[in-house]
C-alpha atoms as a PDB file:
ATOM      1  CA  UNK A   1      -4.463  23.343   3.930  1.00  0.00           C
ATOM      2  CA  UNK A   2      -1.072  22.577   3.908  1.00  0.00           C
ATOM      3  CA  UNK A   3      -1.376  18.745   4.190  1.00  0.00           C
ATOM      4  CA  UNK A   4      -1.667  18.117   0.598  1.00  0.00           C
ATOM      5  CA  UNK A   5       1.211  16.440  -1.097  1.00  0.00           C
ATOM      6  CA  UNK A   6       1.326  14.138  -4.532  1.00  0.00           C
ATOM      7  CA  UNK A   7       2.601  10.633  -4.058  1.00  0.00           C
ATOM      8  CA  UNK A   8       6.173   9.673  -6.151  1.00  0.00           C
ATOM      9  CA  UNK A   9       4.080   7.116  -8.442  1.00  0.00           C
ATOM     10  CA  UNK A  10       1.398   7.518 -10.889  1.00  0.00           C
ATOM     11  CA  UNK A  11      -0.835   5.125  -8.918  1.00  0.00           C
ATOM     12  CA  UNK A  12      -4.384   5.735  -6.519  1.00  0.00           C
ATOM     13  CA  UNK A  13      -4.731   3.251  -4.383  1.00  0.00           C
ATOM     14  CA  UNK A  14      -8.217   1.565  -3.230  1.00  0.00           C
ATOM     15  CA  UNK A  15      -9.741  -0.456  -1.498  1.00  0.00           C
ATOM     16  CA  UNK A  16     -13.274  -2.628  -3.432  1.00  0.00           C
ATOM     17  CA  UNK A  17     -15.575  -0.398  -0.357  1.00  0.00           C
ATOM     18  CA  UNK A  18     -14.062   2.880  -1.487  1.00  0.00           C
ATOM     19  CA  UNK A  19     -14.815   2.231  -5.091  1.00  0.00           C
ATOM     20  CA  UNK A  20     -18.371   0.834  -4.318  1.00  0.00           C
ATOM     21  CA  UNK A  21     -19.472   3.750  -2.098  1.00  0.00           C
ATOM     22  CA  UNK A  22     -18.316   5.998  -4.991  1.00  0.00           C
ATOM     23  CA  UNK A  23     -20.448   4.136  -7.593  1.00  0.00           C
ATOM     24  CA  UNK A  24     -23.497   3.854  -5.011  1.00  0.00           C
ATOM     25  CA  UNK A  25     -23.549   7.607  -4.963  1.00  0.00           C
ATOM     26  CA  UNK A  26     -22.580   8.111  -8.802  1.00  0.00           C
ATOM     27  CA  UNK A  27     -25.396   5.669  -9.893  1.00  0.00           C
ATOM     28  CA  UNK A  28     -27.961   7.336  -7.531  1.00  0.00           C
ATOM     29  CA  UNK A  29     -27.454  10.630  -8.552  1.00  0.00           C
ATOM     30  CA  UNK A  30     -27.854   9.873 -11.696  1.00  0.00           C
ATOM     31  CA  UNK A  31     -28.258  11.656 -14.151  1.00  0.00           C
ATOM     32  CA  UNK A  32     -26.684  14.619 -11.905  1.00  0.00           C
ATOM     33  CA  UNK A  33     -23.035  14.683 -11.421  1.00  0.00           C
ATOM     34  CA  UNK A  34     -21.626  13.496  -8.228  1.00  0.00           C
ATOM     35  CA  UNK A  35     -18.419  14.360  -6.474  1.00  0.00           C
ATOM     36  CA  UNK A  36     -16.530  14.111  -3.348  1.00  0.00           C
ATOM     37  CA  UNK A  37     -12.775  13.954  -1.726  1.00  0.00           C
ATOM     38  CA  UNK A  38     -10.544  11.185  -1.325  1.00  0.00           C
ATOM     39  CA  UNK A  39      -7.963  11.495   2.086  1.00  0.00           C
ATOM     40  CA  UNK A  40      -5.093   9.153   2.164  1.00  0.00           C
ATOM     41  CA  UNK A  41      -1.592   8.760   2.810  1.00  0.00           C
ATOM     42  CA  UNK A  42       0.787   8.479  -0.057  1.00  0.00           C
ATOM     43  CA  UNK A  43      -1.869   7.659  -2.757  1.00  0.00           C
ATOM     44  CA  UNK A  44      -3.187   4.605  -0.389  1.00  0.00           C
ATOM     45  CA  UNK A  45      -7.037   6.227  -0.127  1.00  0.00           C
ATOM     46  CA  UNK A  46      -8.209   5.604   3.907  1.00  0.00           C
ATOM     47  CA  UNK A  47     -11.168   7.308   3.446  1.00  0.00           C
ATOM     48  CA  UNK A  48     -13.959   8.648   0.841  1.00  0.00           C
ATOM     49  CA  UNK A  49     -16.047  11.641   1.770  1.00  0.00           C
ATOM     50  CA  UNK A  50     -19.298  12.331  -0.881  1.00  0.00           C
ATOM     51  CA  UNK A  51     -19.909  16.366  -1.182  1.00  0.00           C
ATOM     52  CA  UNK A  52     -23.114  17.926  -2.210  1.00  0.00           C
ATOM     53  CA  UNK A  53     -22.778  19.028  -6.348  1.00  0.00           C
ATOM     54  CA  UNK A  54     -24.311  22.389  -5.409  1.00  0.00           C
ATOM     55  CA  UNK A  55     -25.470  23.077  -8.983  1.00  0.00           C
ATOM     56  CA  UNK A  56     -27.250  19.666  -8.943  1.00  0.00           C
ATOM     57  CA  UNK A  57     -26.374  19.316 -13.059  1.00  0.00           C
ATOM     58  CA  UNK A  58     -25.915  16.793 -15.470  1.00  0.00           C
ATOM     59  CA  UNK A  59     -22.935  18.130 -17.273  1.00  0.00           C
ATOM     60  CA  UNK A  60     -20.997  20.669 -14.170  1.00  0.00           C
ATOM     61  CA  UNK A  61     -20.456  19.929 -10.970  1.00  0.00           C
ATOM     62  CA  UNK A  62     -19.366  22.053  -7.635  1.00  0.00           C
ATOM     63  CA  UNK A  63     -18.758  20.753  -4.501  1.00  0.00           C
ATOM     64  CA  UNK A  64     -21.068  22.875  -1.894  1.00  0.00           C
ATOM     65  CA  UNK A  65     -18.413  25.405  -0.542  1.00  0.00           C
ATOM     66  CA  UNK A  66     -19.250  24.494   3.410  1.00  0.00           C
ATOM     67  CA  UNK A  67     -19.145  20.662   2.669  1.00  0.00           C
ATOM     68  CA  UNK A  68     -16.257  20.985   0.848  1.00  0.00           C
ATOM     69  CA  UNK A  69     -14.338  22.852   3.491  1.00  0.00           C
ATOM     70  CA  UNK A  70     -15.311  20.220   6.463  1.00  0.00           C
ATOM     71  CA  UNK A  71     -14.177  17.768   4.538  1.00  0.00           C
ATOM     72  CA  UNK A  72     -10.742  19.299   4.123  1.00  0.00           C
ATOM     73  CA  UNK A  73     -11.006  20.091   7.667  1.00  0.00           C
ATOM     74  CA  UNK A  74     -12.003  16.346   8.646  1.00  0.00           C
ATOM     75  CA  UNK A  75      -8.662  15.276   6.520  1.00  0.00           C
ATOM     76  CA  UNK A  76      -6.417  17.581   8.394  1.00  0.00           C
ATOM     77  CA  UNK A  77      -7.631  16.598  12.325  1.00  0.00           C
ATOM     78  CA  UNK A  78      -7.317  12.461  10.598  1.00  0.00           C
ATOM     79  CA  UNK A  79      -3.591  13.993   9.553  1.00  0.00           C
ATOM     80  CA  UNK A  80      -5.245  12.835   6.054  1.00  0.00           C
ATOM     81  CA  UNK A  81      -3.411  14.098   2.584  1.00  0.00           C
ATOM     82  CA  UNK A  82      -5.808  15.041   0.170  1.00  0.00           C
ATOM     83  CA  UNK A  83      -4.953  12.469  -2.909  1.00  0.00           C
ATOM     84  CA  UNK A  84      -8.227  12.522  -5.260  1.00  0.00           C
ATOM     85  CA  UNK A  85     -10.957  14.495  -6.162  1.00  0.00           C
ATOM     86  CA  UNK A  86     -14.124  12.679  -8.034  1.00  0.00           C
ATOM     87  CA  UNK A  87     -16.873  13.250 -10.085  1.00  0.00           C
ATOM     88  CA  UNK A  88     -19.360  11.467 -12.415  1.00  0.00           C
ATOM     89  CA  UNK A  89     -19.343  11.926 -16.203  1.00  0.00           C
ATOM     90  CA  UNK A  90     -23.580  10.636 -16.307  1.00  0.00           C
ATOM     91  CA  UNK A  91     -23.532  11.075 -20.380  1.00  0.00           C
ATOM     92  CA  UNK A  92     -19.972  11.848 -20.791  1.00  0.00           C
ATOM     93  CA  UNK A  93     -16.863  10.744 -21.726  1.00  0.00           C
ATOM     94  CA  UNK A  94     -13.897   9.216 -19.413  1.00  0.00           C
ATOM     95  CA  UNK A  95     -11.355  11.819 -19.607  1.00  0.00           C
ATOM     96  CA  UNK A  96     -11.478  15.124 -17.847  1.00  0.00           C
ATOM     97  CA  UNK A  97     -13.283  17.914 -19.737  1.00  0.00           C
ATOM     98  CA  UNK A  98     -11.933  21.345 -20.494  1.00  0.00           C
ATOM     99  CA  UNK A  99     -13.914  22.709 -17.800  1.00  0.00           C
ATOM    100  CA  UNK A 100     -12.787  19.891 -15.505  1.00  0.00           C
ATOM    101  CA  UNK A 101      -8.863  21.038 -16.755  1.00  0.00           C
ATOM    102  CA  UNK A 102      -9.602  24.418 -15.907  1.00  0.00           C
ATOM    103  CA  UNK A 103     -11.328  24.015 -12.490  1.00  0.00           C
ATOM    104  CA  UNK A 104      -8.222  21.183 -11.734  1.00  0.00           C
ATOM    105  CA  UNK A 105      -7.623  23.520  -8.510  1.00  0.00           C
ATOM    106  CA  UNK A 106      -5.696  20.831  -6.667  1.00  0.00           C
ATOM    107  CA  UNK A 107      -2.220  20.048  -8.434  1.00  0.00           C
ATOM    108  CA  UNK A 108      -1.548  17.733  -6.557  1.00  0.00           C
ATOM    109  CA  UNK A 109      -4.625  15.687  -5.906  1.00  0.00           C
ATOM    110  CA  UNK A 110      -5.623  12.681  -8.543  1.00  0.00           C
ATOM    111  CA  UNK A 111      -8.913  13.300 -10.107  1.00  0.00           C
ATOM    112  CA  UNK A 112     -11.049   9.953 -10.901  1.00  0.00           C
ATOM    113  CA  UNK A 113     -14.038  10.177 -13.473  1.00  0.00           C
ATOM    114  CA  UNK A 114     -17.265   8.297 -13.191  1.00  0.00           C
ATOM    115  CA  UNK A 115     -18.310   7.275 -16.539  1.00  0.00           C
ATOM    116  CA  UNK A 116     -20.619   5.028 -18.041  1.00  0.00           C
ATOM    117  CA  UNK A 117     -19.631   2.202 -21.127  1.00  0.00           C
ATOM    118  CA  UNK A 118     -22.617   0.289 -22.566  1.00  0.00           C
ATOM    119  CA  UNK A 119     -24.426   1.130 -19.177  1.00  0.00           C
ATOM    120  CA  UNK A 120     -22.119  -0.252 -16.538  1.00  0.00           C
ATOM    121  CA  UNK A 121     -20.186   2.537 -14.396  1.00  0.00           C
ATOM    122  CA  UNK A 122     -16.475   2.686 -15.143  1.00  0.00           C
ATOM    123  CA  UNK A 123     -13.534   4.823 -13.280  1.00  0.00           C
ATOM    124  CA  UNK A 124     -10.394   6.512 -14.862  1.00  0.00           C
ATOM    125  CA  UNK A 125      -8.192   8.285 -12.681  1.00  0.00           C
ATOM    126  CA  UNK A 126      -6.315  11.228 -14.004  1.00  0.00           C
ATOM    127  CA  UNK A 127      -3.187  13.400 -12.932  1.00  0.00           C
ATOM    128  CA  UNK A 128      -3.770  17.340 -13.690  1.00  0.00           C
ATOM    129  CA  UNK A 129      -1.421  20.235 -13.476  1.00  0.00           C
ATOM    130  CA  UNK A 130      -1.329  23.124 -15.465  1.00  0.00           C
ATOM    131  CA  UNK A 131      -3.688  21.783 -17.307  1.00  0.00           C
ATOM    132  CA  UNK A 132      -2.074  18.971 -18.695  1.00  0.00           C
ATOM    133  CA  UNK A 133      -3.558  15.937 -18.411  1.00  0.00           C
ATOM    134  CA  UNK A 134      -2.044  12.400 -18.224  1.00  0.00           C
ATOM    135  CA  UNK A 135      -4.068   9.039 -16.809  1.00  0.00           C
ATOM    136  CA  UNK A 136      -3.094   7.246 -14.034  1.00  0.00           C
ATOM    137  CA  UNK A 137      -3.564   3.863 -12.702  1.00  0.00           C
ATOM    138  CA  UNK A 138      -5.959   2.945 -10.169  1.00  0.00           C
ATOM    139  CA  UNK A 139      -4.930  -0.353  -7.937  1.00  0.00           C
ATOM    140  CA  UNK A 140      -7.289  -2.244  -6.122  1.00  0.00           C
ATOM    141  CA  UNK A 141      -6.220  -2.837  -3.272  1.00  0.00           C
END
């Protein structure tokens, strides 16, 4: 896919729908980790696409391969860039885990973490490449 490209700034941009349909499916899910794509245009988010977490775990997650390719697909005929990649942390921390470093297979796609603090679902967004980590904003927007 060749219509992937990071935005200038350290910011994700989105809307209060975006980050409720997230949460919906990171709090029903529960206690397995969710995940799913974010398509934009220059870290502005226009749409959120949940994906299957084909090993169904609490503490891994992997987006089921065909899902994960129509949603690619869906970004590229909606001349989408991919700008984030999410998942849920159900029991752990906020910041990207060393498997979530190692598995970071999109440089240049944000990648936002579902996390829980004293029970209420939280979201840190995160910049990865070669496996280096550094936290972004995330603007409401």
């Amino acid at each position: 896919m060749d219509r992937v490209t990071r935005p200038d700034s350290k910011i994700i941009r989105l809307n209060p729908t975006h980050m409720a349909m997230m949460q919906v499916q990171v709090d029903s899910l529960a206690p397995e980790e969710a995940c799913g794509v974010i398509g934009g245009e220059a870290g502005q988010a226009n749409i959120v696409i949940p994906i299957e977490n084909m090993y169904h775990s609490p503490v891994r997650y992997r987006m089921e391969p065909q899902a994960h390719w129509n949603a690619l697909q869906r970004l590229e005929r909606e001349g989408l860039d991919l700008i984030g990649i999410y998942h849920s942390h159900p029991s752990g921390p906020q910041e990207p885990s060393l498997s979530d470093v190692k598995q970071a297979y999109y440089p240049e796609a944000f990648y936002l973490i579902w996390f829980k603090k004293k029970g209420i679902w939280q979201c840190s967004a995160y910049s990865i490449v070669n496996r280096r980590t550094a936290q972004i904003s995330i603007l409401l927007t």
